[in-house]
N, C-alpha and C. Protein backbone atom coordinates (compact mmCIF):
# COMPACT_ATOMS: atom_id res chain seq x y z
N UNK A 1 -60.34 -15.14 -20.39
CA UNK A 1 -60.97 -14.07 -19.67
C UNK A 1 -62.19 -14.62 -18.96
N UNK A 2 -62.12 -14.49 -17.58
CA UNK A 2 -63.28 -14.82 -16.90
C UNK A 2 -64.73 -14.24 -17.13
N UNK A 3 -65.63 -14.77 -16.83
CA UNK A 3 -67.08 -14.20 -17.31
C UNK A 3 -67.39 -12.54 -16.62
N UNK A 4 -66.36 -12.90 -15.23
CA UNK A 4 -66.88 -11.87 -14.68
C UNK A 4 -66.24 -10.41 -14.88
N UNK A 5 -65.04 -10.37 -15.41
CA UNK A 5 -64.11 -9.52 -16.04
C UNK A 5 -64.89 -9.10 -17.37
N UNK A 6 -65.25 -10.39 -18.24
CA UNK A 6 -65.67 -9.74 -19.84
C UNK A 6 -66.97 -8.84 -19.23
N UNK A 7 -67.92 -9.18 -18.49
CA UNK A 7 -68.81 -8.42 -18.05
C UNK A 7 -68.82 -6.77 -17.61
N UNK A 8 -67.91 -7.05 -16.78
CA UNK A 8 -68.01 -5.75 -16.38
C UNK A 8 -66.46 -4.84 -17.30
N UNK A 9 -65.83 -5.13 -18.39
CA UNK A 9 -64.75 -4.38 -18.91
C UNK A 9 -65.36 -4.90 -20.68
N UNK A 10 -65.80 -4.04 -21.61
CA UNK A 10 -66.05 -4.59 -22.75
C UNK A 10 -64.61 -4.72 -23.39
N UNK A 11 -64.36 -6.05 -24.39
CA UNK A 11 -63.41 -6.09 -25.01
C UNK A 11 -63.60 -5.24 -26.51
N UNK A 12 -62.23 -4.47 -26.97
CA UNK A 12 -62.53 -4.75 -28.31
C UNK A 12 -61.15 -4.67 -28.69
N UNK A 13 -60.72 -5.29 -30.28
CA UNK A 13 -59.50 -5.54 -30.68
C UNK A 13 -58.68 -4.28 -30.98
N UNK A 14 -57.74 -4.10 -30.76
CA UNK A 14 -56.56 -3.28 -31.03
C UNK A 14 -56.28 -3.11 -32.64
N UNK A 15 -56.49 -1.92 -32.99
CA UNK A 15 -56.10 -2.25 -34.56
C UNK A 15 -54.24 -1.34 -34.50
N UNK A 16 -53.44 -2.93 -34.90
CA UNK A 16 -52.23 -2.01 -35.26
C UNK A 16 -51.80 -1.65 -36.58
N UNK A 17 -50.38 -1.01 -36.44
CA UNK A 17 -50.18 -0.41 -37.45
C UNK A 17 -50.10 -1.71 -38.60
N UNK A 18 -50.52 -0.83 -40.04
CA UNK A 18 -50.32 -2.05 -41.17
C UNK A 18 -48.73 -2.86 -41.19
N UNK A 19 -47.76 -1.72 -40.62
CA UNK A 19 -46.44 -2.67 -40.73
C UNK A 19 -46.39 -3.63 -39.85
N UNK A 20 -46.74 -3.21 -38.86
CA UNK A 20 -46.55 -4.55 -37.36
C UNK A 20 -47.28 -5.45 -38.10
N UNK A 21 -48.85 -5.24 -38.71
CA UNK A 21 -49.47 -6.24 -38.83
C UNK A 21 -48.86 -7.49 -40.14
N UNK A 22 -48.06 -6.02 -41.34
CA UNK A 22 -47.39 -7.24 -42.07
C UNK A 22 -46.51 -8.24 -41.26
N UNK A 23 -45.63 -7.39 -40.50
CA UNK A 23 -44.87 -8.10 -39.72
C UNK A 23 -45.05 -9.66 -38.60
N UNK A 24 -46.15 -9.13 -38.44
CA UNK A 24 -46.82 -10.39 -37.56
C UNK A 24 -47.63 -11.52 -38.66
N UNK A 25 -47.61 -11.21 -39.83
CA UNK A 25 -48.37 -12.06 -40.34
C UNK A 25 -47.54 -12.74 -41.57
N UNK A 26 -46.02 -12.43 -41.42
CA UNK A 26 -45.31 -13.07 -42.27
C UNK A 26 -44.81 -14.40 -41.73
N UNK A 27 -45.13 -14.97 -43.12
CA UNK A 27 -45.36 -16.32 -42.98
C UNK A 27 -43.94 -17.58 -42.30
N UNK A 28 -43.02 -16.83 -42.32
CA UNK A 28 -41.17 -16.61 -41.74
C UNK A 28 -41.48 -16.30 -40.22
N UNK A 29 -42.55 -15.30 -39.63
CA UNK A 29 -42.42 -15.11 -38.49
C UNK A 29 -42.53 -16.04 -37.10
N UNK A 30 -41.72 -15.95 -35.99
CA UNK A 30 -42.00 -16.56 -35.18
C UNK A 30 -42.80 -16.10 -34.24
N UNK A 31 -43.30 -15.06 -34.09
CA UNK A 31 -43.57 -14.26 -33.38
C UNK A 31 -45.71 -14.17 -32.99
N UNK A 32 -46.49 -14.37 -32.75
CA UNK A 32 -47.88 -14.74 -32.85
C UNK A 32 -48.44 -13.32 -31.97
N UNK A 33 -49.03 -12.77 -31.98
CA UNK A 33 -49.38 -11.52 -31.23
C UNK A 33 -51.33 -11.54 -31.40
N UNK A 34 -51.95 -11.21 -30.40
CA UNK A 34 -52.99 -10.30 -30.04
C UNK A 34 -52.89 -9.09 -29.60
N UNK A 35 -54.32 -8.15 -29.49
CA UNK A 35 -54.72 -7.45 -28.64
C UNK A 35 -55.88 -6.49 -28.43
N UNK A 36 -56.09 -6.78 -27.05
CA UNK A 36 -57.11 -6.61 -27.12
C UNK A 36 -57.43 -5.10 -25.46
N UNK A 37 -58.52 -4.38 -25.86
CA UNK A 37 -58.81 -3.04 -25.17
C UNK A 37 -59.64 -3.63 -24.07
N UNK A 38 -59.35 -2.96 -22.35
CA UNK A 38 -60.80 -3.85 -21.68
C UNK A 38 -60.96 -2.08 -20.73
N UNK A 39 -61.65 -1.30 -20.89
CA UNK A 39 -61.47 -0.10 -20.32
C UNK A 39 -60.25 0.51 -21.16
N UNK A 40 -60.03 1.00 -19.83
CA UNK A 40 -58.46 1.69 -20.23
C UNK A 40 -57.66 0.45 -20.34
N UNK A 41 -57.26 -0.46 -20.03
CA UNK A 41 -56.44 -1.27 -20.06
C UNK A 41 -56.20 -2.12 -21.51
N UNK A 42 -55.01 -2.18 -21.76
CA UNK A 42 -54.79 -2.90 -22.77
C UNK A 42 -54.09 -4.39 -22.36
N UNK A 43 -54.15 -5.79 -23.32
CA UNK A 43 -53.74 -6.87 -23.13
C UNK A 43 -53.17 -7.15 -24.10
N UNK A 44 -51.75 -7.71 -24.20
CA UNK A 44 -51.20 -8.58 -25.84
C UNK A 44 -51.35 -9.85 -24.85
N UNK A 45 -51.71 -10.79 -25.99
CA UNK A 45 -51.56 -11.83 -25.30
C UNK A 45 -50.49 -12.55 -26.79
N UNK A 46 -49.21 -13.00 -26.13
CA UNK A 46 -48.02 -13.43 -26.98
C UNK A 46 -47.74 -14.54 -27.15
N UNK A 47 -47.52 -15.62 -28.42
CA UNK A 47 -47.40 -16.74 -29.04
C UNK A 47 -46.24 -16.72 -29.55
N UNK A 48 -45.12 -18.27 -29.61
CA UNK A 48 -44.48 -18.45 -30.47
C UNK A 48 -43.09 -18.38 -29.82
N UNK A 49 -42.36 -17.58 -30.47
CA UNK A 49 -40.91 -17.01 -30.11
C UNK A 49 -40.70 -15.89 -30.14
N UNK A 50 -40.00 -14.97 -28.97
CA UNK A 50 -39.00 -13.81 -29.57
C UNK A 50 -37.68 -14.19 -29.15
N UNK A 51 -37.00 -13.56 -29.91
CA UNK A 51 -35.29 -13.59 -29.60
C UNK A 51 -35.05 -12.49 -30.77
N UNK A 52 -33.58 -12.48 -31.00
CA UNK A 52 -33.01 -11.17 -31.69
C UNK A 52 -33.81 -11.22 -33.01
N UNK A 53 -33.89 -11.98 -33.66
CA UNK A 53 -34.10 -12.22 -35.08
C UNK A 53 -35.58 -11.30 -35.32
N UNK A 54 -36.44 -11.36 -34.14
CA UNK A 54 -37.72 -10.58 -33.99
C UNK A 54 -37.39 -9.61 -32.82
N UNK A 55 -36.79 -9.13 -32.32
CA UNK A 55 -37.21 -8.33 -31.69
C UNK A 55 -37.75 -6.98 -32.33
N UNK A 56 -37.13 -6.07 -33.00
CA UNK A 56 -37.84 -4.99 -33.27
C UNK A 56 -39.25 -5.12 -33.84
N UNK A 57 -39.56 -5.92 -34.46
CA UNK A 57 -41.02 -6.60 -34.03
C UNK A 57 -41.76 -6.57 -32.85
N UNK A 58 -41.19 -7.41 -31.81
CA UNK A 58 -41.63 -7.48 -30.20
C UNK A 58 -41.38 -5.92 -29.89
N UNK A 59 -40.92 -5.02 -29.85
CA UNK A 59 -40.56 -3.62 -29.29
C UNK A 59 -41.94 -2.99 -30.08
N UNK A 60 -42.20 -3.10 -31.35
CA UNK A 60 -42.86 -1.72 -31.92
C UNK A 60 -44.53 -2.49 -31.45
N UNK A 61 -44.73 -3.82 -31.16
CA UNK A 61 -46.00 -4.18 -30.72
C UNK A 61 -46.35 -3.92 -29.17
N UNK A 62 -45.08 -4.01 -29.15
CA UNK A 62 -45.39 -3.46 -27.39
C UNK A 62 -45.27 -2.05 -27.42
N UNK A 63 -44.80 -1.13 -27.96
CA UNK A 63 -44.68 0.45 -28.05
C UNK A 63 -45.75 0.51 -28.64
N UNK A 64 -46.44 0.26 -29.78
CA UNK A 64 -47.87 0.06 -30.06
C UNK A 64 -48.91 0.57 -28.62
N UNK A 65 -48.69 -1.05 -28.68
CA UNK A 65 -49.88 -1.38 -27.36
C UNK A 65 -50.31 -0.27 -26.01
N UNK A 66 -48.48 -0.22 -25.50
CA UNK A 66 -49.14 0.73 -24.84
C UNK A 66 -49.31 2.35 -25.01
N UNK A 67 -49.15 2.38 -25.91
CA UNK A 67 -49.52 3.98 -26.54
C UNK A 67 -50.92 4.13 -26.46
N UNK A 68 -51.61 3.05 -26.41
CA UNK A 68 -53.14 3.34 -26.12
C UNK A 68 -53.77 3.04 -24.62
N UNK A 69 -52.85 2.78 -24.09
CA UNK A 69 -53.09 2.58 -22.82
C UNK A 69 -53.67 3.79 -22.03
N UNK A 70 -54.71 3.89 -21.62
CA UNK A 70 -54.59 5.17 -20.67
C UNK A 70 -55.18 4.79 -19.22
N UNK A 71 -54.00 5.81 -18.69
CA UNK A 71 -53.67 5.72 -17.17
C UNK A 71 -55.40 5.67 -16.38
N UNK A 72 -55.62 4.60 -15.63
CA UNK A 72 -54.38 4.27 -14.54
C UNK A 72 -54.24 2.78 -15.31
N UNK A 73 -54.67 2.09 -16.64
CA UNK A 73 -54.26 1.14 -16.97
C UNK A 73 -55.38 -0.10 -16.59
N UNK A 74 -54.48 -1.24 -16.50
CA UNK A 74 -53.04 -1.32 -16.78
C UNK A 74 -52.73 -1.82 -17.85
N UNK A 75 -51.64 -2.14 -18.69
CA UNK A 75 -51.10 -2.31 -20.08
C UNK A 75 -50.70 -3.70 -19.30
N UNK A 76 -51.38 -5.01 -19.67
CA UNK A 76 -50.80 -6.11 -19.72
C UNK A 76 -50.54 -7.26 -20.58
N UNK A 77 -49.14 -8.39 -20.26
CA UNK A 77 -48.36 -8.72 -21.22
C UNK A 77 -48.60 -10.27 -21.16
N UNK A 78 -49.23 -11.62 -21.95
CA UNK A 78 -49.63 -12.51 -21.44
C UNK A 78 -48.75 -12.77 -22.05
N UNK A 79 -47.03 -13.92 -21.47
CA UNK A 79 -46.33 -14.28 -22.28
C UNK A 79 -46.82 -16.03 -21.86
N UNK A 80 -47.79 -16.50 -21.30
CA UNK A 80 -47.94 -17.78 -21.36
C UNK A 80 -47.58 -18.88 -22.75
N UNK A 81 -48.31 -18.20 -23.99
CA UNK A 81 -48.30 -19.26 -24.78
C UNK A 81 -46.58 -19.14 -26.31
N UNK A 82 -46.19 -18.49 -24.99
CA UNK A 82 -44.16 -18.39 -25.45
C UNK A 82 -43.71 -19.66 -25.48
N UNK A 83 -43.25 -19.99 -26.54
CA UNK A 83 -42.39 -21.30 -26.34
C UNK A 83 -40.97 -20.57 -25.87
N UNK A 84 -40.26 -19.54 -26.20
CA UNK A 84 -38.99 -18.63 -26.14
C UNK A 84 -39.33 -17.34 -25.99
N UNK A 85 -38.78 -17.23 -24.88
CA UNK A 85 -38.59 -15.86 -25.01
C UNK A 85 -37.00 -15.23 -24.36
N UNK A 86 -36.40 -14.98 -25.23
CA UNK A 86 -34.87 -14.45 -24.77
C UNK A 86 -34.98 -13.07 -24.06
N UNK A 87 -33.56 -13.07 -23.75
CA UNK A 87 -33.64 -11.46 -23.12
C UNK A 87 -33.89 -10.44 -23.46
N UNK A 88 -33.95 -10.08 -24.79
CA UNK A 88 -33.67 -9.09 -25.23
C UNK A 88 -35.56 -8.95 -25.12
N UNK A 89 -36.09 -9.85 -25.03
CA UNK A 89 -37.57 -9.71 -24.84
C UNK A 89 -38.07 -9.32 -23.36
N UNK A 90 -36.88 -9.40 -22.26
CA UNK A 90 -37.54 -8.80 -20.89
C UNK A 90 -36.97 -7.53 -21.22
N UNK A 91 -36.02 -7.28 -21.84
CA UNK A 91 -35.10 -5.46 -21.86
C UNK A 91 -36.10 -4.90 -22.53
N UNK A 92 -37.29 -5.46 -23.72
CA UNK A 92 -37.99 -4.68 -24.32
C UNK A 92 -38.79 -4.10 -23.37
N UNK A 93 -39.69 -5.26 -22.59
CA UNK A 93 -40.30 -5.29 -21.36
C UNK A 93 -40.15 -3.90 -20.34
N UNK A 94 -39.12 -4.02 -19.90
CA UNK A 94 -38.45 -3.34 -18.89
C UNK A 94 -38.58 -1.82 -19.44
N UNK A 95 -37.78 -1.51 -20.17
CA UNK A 95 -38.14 -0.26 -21.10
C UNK A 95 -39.31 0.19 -21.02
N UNK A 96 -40.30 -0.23 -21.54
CA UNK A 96 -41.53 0.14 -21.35
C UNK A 96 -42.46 0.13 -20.64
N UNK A 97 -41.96 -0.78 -19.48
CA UNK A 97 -42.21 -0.13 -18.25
C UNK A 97 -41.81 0.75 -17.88
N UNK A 98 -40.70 1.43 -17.92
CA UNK A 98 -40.57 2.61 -17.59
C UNK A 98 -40.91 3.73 -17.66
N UNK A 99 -41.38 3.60 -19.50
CA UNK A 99 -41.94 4.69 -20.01
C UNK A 99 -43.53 4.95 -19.33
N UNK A 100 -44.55 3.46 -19.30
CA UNK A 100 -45.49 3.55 -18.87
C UNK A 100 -45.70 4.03 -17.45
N UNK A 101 -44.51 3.64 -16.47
CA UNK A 101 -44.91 4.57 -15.27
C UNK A 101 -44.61 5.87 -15.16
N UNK A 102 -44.20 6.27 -15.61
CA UNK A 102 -44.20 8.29 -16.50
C UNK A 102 -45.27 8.37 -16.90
N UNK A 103 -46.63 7.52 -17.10
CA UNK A 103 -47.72 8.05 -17.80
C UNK A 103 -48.87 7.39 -16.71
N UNK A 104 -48.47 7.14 -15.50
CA UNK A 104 -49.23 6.71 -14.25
C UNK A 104 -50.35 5.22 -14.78
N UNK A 105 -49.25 4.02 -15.45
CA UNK A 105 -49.22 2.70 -16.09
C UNK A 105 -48.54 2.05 -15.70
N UNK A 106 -49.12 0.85 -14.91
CA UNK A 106 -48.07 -0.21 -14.61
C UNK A 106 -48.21 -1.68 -15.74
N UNK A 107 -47.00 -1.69 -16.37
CA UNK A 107 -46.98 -2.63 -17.02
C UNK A 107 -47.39 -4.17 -16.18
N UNK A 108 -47.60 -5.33 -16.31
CA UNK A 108 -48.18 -6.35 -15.88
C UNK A 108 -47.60 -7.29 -16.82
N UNK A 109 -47.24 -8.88 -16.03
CA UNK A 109 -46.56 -9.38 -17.04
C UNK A 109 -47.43 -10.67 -16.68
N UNK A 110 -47.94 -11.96 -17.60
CA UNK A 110 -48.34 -13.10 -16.99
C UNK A 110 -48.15 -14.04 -17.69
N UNK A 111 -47.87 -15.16 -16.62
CA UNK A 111 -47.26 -16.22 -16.93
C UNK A 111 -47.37 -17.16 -15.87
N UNK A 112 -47.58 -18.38 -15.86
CA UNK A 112 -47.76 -19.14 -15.08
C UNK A 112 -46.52 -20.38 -14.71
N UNK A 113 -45.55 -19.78 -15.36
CA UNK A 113 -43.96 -20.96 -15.40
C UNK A 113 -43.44 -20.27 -14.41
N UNK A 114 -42.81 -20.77 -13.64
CA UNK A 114 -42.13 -20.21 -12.79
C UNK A 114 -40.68 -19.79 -13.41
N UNK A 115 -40.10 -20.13 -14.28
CA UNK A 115 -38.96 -19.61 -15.12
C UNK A 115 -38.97 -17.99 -15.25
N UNK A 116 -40.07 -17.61 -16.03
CA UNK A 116 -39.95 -16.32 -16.26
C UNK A 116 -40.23 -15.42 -15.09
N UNK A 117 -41.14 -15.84 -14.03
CA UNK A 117 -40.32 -15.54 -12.30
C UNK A 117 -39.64 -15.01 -12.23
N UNK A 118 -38.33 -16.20 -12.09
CA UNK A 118 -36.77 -16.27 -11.61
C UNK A 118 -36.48 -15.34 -12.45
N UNK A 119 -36.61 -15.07 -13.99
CA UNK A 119 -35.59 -14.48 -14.77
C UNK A 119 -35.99 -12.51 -14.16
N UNK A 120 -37.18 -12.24 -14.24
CA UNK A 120 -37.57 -11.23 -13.49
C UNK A 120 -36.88 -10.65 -12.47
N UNK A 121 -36.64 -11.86 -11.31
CA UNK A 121 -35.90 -11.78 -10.26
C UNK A 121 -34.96 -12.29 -10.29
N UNK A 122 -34.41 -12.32 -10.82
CA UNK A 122 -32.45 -12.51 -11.23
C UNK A 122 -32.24 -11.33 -11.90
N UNK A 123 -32.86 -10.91 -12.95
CA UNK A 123 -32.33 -9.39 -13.49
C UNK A 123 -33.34 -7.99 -12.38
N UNK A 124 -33.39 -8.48 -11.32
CA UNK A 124 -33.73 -7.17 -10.52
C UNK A 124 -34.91 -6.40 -10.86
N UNK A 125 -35.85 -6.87 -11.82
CA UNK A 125 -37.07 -6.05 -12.63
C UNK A 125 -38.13 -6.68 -11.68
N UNK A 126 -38.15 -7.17 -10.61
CA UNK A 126 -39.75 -7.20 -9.47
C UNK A 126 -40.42 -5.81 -9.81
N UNK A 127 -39.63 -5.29 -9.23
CA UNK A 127 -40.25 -3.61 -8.88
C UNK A 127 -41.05 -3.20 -10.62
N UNK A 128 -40.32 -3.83 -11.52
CA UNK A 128 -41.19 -2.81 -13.10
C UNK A 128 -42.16 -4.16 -13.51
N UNK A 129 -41.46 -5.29 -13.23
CA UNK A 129 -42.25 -6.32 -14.37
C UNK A 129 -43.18 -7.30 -12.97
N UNK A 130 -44.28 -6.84 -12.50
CA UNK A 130 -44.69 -7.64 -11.73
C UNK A 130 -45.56 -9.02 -12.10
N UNK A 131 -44.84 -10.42 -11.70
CA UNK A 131 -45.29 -10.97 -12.56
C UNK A 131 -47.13 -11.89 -12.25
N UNK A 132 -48.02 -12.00 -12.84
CA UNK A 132 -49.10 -12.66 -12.52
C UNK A 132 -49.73 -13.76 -13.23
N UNK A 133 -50.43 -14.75 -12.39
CA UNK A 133 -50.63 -16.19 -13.04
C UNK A 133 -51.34 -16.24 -14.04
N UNK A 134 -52.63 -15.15 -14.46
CA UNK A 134 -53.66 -15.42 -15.14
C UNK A 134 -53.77 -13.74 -15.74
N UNK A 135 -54.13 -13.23 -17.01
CA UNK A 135 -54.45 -12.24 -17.25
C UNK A 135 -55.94 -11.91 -16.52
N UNK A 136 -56.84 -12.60 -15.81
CA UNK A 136 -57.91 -11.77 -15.32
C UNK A 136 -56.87 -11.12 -14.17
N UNK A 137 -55.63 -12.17 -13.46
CA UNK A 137 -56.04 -11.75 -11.88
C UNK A 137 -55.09 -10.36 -12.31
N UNK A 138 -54.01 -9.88 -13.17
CA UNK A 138 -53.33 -8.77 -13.83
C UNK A 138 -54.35 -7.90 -13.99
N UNK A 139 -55.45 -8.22 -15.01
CA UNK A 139 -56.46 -6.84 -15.15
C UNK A 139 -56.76 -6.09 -13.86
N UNK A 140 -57.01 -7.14 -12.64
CA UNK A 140 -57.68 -6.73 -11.52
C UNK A 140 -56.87 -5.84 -10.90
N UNK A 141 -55.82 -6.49 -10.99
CA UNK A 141 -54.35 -6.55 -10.03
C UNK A 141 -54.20 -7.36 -8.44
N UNK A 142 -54.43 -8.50 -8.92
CA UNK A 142 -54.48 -9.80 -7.67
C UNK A 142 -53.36 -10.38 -7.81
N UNK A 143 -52.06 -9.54 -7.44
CA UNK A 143 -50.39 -10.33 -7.68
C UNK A 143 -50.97 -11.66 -7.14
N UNK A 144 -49.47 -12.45 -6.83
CA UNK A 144 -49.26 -13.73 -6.65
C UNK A 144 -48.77 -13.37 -4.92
């Protein structure tokens, strides 16, 4: 987070539910999660792996997250420090984007690989999952 973002948006941590949190903190998990409040806007910033074995994990932290989101947002998703992330982790994605723009929230996705790009734009999700290089330039909303 840039100096000039923490300045003017105070952070503070997201407290989730005790199950997510067992869930994220079992010692089996692949899965590494933050998050954190900057205004209205919320940030996970995501570690590790998802694929099937975690997803309902990855779904209830992101249904979490942005349940506290309030409009105009935005609820953003830092999947930079992903070693994996399978599909079933953009369908979670996608989903909840949907829900969030019913609640005048645009989900935000960032990443700086150009992989998760392409996969964006190969499954047709530009329009829900817009993707950005850095979580400041997402908070702002400074696409690519």
């Amino acid at each position: 987070m840039s100096p000039v973002i923490a300045e003017r948006m105070p952070t503070t941590h997201l407290m989730l539910s005790t199950r997510l949190v067992y869930e994220l903190g079992d010692p089996h998990s692949t899965l590494r999660a933050t998050t954190d409040r900057f205004g209205p806007a919320v940030l996970i910033n995501a570690g590790g792996e998802i694929d099937a074995c975690n997803e309902h994990t990855w779904r209830r932290l992101v249904g979490e997250a942005a349940g506290v989101v309030t409009a105009p947002g935005p609820f953003v998703v830092d999947v930079t420090n992903l070693d994996f992330m399978g599909c079933c982790a953009f369908a979670v994605l996608a989903d909840e984007a949907r829900r969030c723009r019913q609640r005048g929230i645009e989900l935000r996705l960032v990443s700086h690989r150009s992989i998760v790009a392409r996969i964006v734009d190969a499954c047709g999700l530009n329009s829900l999952l817009p993707v950005y290089p850095t979580a400041d330039s997402a908070l702002v909303g400074a696409a690519r």
